[in-house]
C-alpha atoms as a PDB file:
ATOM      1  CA  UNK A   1      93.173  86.990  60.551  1.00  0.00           C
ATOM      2  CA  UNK A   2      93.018  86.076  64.497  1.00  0.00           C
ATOM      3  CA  UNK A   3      96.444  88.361  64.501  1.00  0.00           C
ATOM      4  CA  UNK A   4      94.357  91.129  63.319  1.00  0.00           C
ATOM      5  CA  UNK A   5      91.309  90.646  65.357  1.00  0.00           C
ATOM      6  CA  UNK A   6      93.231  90.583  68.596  1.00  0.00           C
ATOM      7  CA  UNK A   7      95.366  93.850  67.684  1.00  0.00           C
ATOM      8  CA  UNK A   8      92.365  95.778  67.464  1.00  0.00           C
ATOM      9  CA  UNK A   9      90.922  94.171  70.436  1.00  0.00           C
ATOM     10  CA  UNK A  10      93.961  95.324  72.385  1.00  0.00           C
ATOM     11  CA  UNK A  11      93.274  98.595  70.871  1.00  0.00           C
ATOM     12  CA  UNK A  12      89.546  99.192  72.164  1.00  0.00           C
ATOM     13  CA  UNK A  13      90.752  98.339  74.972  1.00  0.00           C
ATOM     14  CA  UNK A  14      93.546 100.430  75.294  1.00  0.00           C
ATOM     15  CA  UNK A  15      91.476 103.035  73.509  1.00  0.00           C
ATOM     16  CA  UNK A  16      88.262 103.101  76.785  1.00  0.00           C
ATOM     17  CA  UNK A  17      88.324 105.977  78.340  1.00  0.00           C
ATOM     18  CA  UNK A  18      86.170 106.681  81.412  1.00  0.00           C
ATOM     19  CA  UNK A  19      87.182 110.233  82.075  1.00  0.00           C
ATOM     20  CA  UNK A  20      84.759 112.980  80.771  1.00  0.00           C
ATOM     21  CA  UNK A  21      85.311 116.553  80.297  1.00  0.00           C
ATOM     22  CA  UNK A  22      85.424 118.351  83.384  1.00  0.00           C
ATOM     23  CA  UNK A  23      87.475 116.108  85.172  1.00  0.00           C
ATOM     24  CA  UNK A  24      90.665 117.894  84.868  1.00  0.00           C
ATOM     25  CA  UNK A  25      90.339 119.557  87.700  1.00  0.00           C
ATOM     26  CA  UNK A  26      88.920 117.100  90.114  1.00  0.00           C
ATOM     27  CA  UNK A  27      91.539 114.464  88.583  1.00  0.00           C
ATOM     28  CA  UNK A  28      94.281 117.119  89.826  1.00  0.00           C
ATOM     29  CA  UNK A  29      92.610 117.455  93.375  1.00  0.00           C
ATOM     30  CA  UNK A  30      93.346 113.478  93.726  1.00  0.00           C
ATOM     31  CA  UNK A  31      96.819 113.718  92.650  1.00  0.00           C
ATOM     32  CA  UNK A  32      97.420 116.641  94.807  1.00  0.00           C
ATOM     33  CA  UNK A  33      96.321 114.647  98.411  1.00  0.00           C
ATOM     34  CA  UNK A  34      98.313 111.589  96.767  1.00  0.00           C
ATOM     35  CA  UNK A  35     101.328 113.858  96.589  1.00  0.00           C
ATOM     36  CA  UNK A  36     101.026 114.994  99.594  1.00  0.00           C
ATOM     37  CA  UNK A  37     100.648 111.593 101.425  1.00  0.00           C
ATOM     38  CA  UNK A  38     103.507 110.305  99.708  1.00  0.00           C
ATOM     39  CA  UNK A  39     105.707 113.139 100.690  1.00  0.00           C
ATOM     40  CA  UNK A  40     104.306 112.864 104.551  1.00  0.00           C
ATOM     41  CA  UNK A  41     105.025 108.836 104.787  1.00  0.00           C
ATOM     42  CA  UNK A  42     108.195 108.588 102.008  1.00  0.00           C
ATOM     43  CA  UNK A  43     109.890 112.146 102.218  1.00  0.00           C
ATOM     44  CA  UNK A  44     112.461 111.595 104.684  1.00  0.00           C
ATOM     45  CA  UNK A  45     112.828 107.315 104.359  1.00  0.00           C
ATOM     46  CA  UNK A  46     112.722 107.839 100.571  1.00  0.00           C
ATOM     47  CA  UNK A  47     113.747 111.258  99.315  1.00  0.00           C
ATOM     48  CA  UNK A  48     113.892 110.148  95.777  1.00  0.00           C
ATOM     49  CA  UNK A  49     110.406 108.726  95.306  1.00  0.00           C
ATOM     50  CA  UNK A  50     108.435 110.666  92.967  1.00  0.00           C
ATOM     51  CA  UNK A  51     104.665 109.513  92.900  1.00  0.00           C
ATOM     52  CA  UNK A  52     104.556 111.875  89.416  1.00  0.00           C
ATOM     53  CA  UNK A  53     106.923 109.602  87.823  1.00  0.00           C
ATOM     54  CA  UNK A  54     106.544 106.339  89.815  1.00  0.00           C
ATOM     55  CA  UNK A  55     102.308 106.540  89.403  1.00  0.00           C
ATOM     56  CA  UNK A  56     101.259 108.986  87.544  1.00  0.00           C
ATOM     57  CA  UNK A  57     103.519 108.573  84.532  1.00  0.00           C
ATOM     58  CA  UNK A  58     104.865 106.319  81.771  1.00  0.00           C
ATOM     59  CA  UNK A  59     103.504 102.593  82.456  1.00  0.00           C
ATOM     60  CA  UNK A  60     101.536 103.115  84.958  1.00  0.00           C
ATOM     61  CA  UNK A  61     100.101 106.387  83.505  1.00  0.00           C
ATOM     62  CA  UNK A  62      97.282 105.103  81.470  1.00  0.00           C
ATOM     63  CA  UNK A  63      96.080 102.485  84.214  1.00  0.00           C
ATOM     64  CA  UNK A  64      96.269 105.000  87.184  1.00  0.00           C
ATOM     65  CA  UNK A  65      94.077 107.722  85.196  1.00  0.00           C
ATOM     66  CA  UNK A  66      91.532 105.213  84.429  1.00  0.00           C
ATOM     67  CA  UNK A  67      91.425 104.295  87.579  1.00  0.00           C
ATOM     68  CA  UNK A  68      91.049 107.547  89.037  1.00  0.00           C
ATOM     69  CA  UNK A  69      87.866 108.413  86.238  1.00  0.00           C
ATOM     70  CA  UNK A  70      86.108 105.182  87.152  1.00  0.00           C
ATOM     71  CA  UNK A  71      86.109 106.283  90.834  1.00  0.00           C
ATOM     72  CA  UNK A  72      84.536 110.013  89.482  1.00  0.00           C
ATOM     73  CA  UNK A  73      81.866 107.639  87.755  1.00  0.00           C
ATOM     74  CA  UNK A  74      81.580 105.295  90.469  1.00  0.00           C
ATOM     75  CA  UNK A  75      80.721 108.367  92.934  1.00  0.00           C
ATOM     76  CA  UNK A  76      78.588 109.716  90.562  1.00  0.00           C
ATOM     77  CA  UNK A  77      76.288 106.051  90.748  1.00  0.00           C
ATOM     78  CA  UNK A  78      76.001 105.524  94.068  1.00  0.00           C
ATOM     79  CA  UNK A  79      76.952 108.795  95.686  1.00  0.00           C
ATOM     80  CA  UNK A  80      73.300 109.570  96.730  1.00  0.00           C
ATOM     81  CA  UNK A  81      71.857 105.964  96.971  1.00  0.00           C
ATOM     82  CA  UNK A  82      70.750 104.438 100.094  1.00  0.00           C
ATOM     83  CA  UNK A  83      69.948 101.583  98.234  1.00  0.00           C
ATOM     84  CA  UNK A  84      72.021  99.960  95.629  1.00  0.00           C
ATOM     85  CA  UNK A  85      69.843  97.447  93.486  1.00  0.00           C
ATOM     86  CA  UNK A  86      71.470  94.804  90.795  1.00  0.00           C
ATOM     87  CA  UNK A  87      70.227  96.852  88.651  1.00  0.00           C
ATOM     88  CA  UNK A  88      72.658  99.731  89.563  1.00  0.00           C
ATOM     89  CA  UNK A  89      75.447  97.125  89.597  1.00  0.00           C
ATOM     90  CA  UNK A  90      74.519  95.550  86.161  1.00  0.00           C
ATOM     91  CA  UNK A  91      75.010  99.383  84.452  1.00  0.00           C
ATOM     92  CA  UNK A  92      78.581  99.895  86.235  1.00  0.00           C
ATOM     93  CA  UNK A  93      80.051  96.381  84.895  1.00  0.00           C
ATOM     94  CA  UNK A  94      80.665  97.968  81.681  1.00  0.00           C
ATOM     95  CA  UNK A  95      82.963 100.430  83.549  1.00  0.00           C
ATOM     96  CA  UNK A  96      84.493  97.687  85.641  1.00  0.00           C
ATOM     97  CA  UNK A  97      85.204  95.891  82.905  1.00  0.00           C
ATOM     98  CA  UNK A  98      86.937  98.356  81.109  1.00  0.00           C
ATOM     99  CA  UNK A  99      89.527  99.100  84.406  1.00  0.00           C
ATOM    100  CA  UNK A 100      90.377  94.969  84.102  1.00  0.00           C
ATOM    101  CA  UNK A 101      90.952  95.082  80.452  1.00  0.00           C
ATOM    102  CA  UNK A 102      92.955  97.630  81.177  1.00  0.00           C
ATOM    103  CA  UNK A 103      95.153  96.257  83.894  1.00  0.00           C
ATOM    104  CA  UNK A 104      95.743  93.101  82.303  1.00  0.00           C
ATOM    105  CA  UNK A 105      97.207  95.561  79.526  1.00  0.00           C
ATOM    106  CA  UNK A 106      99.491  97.304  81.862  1.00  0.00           C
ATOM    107  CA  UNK A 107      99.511  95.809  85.566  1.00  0.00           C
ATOM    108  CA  UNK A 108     102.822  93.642  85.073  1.00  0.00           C
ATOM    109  CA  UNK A 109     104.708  96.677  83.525  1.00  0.00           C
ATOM    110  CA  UNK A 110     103.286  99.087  86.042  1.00  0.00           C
ATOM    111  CA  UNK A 111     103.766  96.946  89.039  1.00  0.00           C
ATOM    112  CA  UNK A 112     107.516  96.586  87.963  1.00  0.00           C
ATOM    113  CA  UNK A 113     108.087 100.144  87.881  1.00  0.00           C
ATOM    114  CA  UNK A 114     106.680 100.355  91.423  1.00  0.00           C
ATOM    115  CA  UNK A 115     108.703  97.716  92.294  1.00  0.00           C
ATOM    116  CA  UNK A 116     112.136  99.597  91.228  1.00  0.00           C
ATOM    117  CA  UNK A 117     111.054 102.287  93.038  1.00  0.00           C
ATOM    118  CA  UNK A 118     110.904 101.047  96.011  1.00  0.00           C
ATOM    119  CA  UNK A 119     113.760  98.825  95.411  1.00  0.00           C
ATOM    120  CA  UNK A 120     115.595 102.255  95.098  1.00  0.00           C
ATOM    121  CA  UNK A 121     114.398 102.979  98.395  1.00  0.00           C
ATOM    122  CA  UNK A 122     115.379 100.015  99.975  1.00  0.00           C
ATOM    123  CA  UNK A 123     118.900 100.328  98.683  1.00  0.00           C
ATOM    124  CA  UNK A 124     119.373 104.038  99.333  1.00  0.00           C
ATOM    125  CA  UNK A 125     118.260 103.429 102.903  1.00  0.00           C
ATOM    126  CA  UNK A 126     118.721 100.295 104.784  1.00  0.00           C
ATOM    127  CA  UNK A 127     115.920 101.582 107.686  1.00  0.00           C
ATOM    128  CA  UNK A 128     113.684 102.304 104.751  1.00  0.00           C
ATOM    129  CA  UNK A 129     110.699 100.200 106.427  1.00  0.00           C
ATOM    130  CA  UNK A 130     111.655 101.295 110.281  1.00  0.00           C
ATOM    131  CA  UNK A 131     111.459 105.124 108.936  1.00  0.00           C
ATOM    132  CA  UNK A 132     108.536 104.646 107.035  1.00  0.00           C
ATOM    133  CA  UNK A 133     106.432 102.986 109.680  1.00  0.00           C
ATOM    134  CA  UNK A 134     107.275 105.816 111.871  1.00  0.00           C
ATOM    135  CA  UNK A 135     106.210 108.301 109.304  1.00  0.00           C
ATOM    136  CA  UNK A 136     102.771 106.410 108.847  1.00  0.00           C
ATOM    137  CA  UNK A 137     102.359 106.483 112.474  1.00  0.00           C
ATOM    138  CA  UNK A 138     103.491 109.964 112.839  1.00  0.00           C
ATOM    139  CA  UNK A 139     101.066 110.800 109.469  1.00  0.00           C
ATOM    140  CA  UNK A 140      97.825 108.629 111.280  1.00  0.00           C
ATOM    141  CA  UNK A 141      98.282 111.198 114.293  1.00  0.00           C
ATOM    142  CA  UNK A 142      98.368 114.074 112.936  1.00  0.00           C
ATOM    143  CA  UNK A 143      95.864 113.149 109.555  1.00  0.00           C
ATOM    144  CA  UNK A 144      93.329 110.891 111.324  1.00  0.00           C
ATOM    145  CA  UNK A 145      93.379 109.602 115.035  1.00  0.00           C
ATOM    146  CA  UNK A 146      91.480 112.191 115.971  1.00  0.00           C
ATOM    147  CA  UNK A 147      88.864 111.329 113.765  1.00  0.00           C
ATOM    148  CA  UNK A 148      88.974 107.862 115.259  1.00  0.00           C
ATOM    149  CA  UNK A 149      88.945 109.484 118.520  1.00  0.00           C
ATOM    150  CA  UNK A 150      85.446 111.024 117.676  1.00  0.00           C
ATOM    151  CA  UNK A 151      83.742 108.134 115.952  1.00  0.00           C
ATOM    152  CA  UNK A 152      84.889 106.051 118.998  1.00  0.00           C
ATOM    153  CA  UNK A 153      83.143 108.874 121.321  1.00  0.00           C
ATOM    154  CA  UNK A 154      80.116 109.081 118.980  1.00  0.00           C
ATOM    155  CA  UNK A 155      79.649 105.043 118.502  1.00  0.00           C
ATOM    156  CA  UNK A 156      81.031 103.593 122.365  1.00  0.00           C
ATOM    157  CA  UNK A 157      77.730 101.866 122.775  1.00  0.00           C
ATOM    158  CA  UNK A 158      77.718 100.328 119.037  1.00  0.00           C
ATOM    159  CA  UNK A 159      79.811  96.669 117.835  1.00  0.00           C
ATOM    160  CA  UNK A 160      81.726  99.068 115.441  1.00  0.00           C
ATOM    161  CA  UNK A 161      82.583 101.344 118.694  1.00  0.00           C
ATOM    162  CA  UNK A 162      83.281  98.659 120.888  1.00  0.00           C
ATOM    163  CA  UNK A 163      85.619  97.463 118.598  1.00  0.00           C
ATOM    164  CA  UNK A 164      87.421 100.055 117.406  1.00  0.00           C
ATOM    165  CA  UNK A 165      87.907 101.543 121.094  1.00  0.00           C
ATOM    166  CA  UNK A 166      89.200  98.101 121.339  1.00  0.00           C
ATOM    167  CA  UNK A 167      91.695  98.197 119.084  1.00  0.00           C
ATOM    168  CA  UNK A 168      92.905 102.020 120.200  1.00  0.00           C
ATOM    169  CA  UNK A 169      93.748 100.958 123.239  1.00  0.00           C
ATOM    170  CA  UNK A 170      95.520  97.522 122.555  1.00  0.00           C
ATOM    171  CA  UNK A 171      97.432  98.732 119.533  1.00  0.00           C
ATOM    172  CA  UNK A 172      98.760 101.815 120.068  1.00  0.00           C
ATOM    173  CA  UNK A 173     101.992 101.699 117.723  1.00  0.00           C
ATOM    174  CA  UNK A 174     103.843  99.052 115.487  1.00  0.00           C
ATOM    175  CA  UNK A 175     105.243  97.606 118.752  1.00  0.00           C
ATOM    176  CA  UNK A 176     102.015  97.343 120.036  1.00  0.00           C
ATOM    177  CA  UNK A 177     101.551  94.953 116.951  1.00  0.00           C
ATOM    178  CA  UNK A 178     104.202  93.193 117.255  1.00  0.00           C
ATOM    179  CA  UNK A 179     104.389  92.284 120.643  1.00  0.00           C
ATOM    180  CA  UNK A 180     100.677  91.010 120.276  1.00  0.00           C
ATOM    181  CA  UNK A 181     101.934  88.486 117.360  1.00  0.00           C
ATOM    182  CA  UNK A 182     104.224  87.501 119.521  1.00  0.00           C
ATOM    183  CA  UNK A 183     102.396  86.688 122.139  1.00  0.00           C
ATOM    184  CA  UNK A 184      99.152  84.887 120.043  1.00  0.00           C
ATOM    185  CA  UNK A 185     101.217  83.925 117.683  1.00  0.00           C
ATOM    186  CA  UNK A 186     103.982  80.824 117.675  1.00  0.00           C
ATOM    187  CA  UNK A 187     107.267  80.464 115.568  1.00  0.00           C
ATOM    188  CA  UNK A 188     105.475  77.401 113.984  1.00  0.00           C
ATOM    189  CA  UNK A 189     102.804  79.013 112.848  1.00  0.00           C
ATOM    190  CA  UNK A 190     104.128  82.769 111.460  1.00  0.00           C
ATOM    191  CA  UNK A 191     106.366  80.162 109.152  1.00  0.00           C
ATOM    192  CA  UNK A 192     103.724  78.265 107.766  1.00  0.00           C
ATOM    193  CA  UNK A 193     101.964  81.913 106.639  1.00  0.00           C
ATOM    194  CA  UNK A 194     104.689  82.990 105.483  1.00  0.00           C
ATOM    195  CA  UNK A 195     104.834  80.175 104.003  1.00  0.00           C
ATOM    196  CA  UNK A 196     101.367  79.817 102.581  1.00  0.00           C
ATOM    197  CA  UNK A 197     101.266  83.629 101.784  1.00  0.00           C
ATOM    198  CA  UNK A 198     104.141  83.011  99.265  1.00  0.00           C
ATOM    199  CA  UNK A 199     102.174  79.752  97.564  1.00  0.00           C
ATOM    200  CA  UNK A 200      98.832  82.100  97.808  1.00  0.00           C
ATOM    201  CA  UNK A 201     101.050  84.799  95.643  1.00  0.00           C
ATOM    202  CA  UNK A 202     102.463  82.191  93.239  1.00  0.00           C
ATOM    203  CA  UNK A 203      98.952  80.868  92.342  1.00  0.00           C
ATOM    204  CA  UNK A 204      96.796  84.028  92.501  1.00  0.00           C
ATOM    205  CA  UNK A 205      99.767  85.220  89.292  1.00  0.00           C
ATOM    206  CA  UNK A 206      99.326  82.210  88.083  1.00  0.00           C
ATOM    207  CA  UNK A 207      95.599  82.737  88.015  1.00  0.00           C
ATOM    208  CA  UNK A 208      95.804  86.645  86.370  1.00  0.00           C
ATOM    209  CA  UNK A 209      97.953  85.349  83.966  1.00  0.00           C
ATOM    210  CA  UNK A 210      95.206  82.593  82.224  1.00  0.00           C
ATOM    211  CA  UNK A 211      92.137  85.056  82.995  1.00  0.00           C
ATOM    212  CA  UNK A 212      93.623  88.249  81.085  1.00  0.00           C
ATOM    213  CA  UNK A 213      95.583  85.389  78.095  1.00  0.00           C
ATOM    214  CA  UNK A 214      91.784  83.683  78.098  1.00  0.00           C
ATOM    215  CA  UNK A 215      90.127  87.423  78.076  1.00  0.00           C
ATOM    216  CA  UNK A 216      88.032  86.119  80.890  1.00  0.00           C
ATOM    217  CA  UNK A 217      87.363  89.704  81.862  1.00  0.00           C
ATOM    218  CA  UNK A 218      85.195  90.167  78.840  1.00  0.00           C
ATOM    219  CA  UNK A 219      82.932  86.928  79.517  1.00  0.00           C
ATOM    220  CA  UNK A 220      82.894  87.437  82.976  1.00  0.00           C
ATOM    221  CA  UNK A 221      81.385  90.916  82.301  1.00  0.00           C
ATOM    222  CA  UNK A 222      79.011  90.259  80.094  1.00  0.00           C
ATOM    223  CA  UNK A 223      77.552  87.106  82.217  1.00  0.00           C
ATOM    224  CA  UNK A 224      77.288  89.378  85.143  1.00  0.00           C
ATOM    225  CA  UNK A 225      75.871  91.942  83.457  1.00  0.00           C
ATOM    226  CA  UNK A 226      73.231  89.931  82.307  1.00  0.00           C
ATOM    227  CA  UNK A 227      72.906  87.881  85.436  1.00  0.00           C
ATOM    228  CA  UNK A 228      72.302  91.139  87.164  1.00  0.00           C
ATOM    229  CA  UNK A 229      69.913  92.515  84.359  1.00  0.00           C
ATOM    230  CA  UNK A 230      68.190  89.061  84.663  1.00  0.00           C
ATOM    231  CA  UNK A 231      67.713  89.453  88.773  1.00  0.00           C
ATOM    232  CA  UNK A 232      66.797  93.064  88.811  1.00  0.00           C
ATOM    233  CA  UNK A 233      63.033  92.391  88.846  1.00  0.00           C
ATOM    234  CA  UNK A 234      60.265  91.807  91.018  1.00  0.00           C
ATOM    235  CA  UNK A 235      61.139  92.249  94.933  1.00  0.00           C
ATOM    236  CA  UNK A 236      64.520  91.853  93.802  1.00  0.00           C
ATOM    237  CA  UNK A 237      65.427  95.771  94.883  1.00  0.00           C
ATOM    238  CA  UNK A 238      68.173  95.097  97.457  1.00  0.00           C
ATOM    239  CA  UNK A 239      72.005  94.099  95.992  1.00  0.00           C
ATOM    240  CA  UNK A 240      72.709  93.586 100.162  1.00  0.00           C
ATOM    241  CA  UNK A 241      70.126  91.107  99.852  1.00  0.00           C
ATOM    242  CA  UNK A 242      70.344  87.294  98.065  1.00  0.00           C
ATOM    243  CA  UNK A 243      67.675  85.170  99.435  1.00  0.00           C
ATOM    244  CA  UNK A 244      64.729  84.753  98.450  1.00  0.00           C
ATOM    245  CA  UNK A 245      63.772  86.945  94.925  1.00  0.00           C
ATOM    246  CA  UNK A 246      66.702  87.577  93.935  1.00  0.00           C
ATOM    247  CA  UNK A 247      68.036  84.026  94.446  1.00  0.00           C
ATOM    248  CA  UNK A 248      64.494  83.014  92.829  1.00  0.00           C
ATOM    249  CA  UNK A 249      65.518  85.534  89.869  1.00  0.00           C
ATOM    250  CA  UNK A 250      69.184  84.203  89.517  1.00  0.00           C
ATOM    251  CA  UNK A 251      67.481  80.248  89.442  1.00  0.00           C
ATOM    252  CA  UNK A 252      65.594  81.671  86.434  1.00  0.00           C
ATOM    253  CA  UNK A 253      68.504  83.155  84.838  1.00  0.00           C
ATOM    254  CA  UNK A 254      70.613  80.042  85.001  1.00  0.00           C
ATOM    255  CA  UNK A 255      67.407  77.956  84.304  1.00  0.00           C
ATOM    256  CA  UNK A 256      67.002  79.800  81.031  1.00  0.00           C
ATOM    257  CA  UNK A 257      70.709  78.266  79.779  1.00  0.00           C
ATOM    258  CA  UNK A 258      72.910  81.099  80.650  1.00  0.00           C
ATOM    259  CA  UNK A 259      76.072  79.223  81.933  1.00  0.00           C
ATOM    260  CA  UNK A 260      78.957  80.691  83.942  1.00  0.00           C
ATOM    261  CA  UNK A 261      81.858  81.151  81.810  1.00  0.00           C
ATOM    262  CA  UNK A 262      84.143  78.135  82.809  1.00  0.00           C
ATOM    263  CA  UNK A 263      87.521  80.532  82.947  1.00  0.00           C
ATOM    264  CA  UNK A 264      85.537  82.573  85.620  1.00  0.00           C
ATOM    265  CA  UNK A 265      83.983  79.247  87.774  1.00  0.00           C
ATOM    266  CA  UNK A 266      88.129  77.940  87.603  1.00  0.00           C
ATOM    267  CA  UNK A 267      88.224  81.137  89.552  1.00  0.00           C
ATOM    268  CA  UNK A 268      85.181  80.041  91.866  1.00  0.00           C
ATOM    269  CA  UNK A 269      86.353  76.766  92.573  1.00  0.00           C
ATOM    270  CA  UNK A 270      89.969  77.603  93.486  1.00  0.00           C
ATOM    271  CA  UNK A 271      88.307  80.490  95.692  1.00  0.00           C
ATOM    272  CA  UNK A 272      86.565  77.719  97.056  1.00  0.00           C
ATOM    273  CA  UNK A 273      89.097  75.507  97.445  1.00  0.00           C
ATOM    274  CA  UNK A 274      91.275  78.224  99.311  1.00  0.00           C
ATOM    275  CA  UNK A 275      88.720  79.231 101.870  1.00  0.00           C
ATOM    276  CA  UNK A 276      88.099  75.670 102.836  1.00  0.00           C
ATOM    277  CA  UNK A 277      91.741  74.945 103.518  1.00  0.00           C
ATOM    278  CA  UNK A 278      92.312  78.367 105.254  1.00  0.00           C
ATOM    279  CA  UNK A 279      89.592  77.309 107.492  1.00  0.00           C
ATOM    280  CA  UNK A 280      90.919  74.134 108.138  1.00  0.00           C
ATOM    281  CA  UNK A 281      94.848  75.391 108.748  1.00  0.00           C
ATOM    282  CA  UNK A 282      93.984  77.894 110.660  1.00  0.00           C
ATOM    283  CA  UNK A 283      90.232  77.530 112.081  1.00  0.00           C
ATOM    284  CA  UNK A 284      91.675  77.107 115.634  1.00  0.00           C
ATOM    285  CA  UNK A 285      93.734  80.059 115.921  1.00  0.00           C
ATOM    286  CA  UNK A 286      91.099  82.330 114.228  1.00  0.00           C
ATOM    287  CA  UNK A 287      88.500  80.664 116.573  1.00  0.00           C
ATOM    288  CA  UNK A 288      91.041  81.956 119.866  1.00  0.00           C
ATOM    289  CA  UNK A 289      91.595  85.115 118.717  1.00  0.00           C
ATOM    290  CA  UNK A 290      87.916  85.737 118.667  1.00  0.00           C
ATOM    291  CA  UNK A 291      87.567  84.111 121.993  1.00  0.00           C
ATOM    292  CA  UNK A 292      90.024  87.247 122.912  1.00  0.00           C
ATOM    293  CA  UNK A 293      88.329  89.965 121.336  1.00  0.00           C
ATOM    294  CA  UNK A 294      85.010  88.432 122.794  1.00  0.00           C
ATOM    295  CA  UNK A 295      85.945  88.740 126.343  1.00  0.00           C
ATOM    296  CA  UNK A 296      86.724  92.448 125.652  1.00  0.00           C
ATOM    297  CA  UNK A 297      82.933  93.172 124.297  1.00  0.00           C
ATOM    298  CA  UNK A 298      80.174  94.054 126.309  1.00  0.00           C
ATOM    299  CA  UNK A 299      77.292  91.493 126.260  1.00  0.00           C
ATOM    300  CA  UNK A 300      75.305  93.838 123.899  1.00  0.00           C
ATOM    301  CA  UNK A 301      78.130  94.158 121.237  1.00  0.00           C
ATOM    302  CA  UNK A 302      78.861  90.633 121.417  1.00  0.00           C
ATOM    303  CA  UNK A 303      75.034  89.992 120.469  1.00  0.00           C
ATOM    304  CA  UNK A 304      75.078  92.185 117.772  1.00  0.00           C
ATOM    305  CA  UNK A 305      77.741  90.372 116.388  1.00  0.00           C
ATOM    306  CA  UNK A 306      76.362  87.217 116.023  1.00  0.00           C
ATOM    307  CA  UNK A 307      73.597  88.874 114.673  1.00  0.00           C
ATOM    308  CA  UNK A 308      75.699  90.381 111.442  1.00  0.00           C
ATOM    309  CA  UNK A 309      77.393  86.626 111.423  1.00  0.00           C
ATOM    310  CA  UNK A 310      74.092  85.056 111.120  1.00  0.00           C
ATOM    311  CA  UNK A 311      73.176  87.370 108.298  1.00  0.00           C
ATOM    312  CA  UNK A 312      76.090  86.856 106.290  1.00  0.00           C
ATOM    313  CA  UNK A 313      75.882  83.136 106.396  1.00  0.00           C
ATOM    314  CA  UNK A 314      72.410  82.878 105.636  1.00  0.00           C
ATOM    315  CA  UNK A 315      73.311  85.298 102.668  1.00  0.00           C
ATOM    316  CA  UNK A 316      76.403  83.445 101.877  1.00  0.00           C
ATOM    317  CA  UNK A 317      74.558  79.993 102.162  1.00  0.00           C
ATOM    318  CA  UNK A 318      71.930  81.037  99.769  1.00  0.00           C
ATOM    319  CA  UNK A 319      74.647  82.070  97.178  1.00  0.00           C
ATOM    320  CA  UNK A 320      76.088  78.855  97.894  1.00  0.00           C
ATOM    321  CA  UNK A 321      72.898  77.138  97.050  1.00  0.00           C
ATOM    322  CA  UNK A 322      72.513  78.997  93.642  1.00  0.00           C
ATOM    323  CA  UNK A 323      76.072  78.308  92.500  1.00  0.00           C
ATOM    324  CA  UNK A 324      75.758  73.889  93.556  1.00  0.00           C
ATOM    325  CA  UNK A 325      72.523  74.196  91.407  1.00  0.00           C
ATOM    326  CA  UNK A 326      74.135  75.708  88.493  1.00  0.00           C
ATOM    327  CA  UNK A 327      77.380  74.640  88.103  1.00  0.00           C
ATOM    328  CA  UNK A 328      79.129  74.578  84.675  1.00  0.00           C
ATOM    329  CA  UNK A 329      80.418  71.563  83.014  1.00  0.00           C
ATOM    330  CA  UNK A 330      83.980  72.847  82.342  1.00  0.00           C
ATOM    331  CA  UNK A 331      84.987  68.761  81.702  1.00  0.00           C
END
């Protein structure tokens, strides 16, 4: 019987479909600019990728069109809003939910068939990286630095323009980057991110594995959808906003008995557990390198960031608050 019952769950899933008629034509606008940006940045390092077969085809087929449809729908939400509400949210999870049941269906095969692509590359052409970082560069000149250019013109006296004229002018190629991480960066410490980054990898597979075997997307969903149902009330109108109402109206929601699904708060606390040790490995260098970028800002820009960083915390701190208070027992 449980045989049964999770065949035709695999079926509904594979079954959701997000596109609608009518989006035949805008689905082949998106392919047509991917095709074209893969034959700007892998046409001459990779002459025999083909993003039709590699992407848009076979295993990764079902999982890239879904993907594509849930952008049309997610454009069609929140296109026009100014303000997004958890109310908004709580009617897309539905359609989030379907794109992760989906791509615990067909991520690993997908990803693999990336993965020999590029493998193809790499053996057909042993500068395959050098070529296609010069491609990207050549593709970011002639696609959008001049864009940049005018944001940077139309924003010098904002954070955001500060910043990004910032970065224009230290970074102006992959040397640029390179030299820089050379500079900041020691031997020591590039190995111990490598070495980290490969131990992050390991784990965060490790993790997709049990939440798609546990069909933790599927309880997740539905507790956020009614978590966000629950909130949506009141002076709760803001998504960008946690404290205060909407905190209040998440207290009630958890007060009322509904529990976080313990496959999702594994996910929390090894989140948790990640940031805290990222913070401690590597608080000191972060804390330099924005010592650097500070004594590039104007006094104004380096106000206004403190500003957004005291927002964020107090946002973040009132999340934090909601989550100690309501933590499941996953014993």
């Amino acid at each position: 019987m449980m045989k049964a019952v999770f065949f035709f769950a695999l079926f509904a899933c594979a079954a959701a479909d997000l596109c609608q008629d009518g989006d035949d034509a805008k689905l082949r606008g998106i392919k047509g600019v991917a095709r074209s940006g893969a034959n700007l940045i892998l046409g001459n390092s990779c002459p025999s990728f083909n993003i039709n077969k590699v992407v848009f085809s076979k295993k990764c087929e079902a999982l890239a069109t879904q993907a594509m449809c849930y952008g049309l729908r997610a454009a069609e939400r929140y296109g026009d809003s100014d303000v997004i509400s958890y109310g908004d949210l709580s009617g897309d999870i539905p359609n989030i939910a379907e794109v992760g049941e989906l791509t615990c269906l067909h991520a690993k095969a997908c990803f693999n068939q990336v993965s020999k692509a590029f493998k193809k590359c790499i053996k057909d052409n042993p500068n395959f990286i050098e070529d296609t970082v010069a491609a990207a560069e050549l593709a970011y000149e002639i696609k959008a630095e001049q864009a940049v250019l005018d944001f940077v013109d139309s924003s010098s006296n904002t954070l955001f323009g500060e910043l990004a004229n910032l970065a224009i002018g230290q970074f102006d190629s992959v040397a640029d980057i390179k030299s820089f991480i050379e500079e900041y960066v020691s031997k020591d410490l590039k190995g111990k991110v490598a070495s980290d980054a490969a131990a992050a990898a390991k784990e965060a597979k490790k993790m997709a594995n049990e939440w798609c075997s546990s069909g933790c997307t599927g309880q997740s969903a539905d507790f956020v959808e009614a978590l966000f149902k629950g909130m949506h009330s009141g002076q709760c109108v803001d998504a960008s906003q946690f404290c205060g109402p909407c905190h209040d109206n998440a207290h009630a929601h958890f007060s009322a008995g509904n529990s976080i699904p313990c496959c999702m708060d594994n996910v929390i606390q090894k989140g948790i557990a990640a940031y805290k040790y990222v913070a401690e490995a590597y608080g000191d260098q972060v804390n330099e390198w924005v010592g650097l970028v500070s004594d590039e800002l104007s006094a104004a820009a380096n106000a206004k960031a403190v500003e957004y960083r005291d927002a964020v915390l107090e946002q973040a701190d009132c999340i934090a608050d909601a989550y100690n208070e309501h933590i499941p027992n996953c014993a």
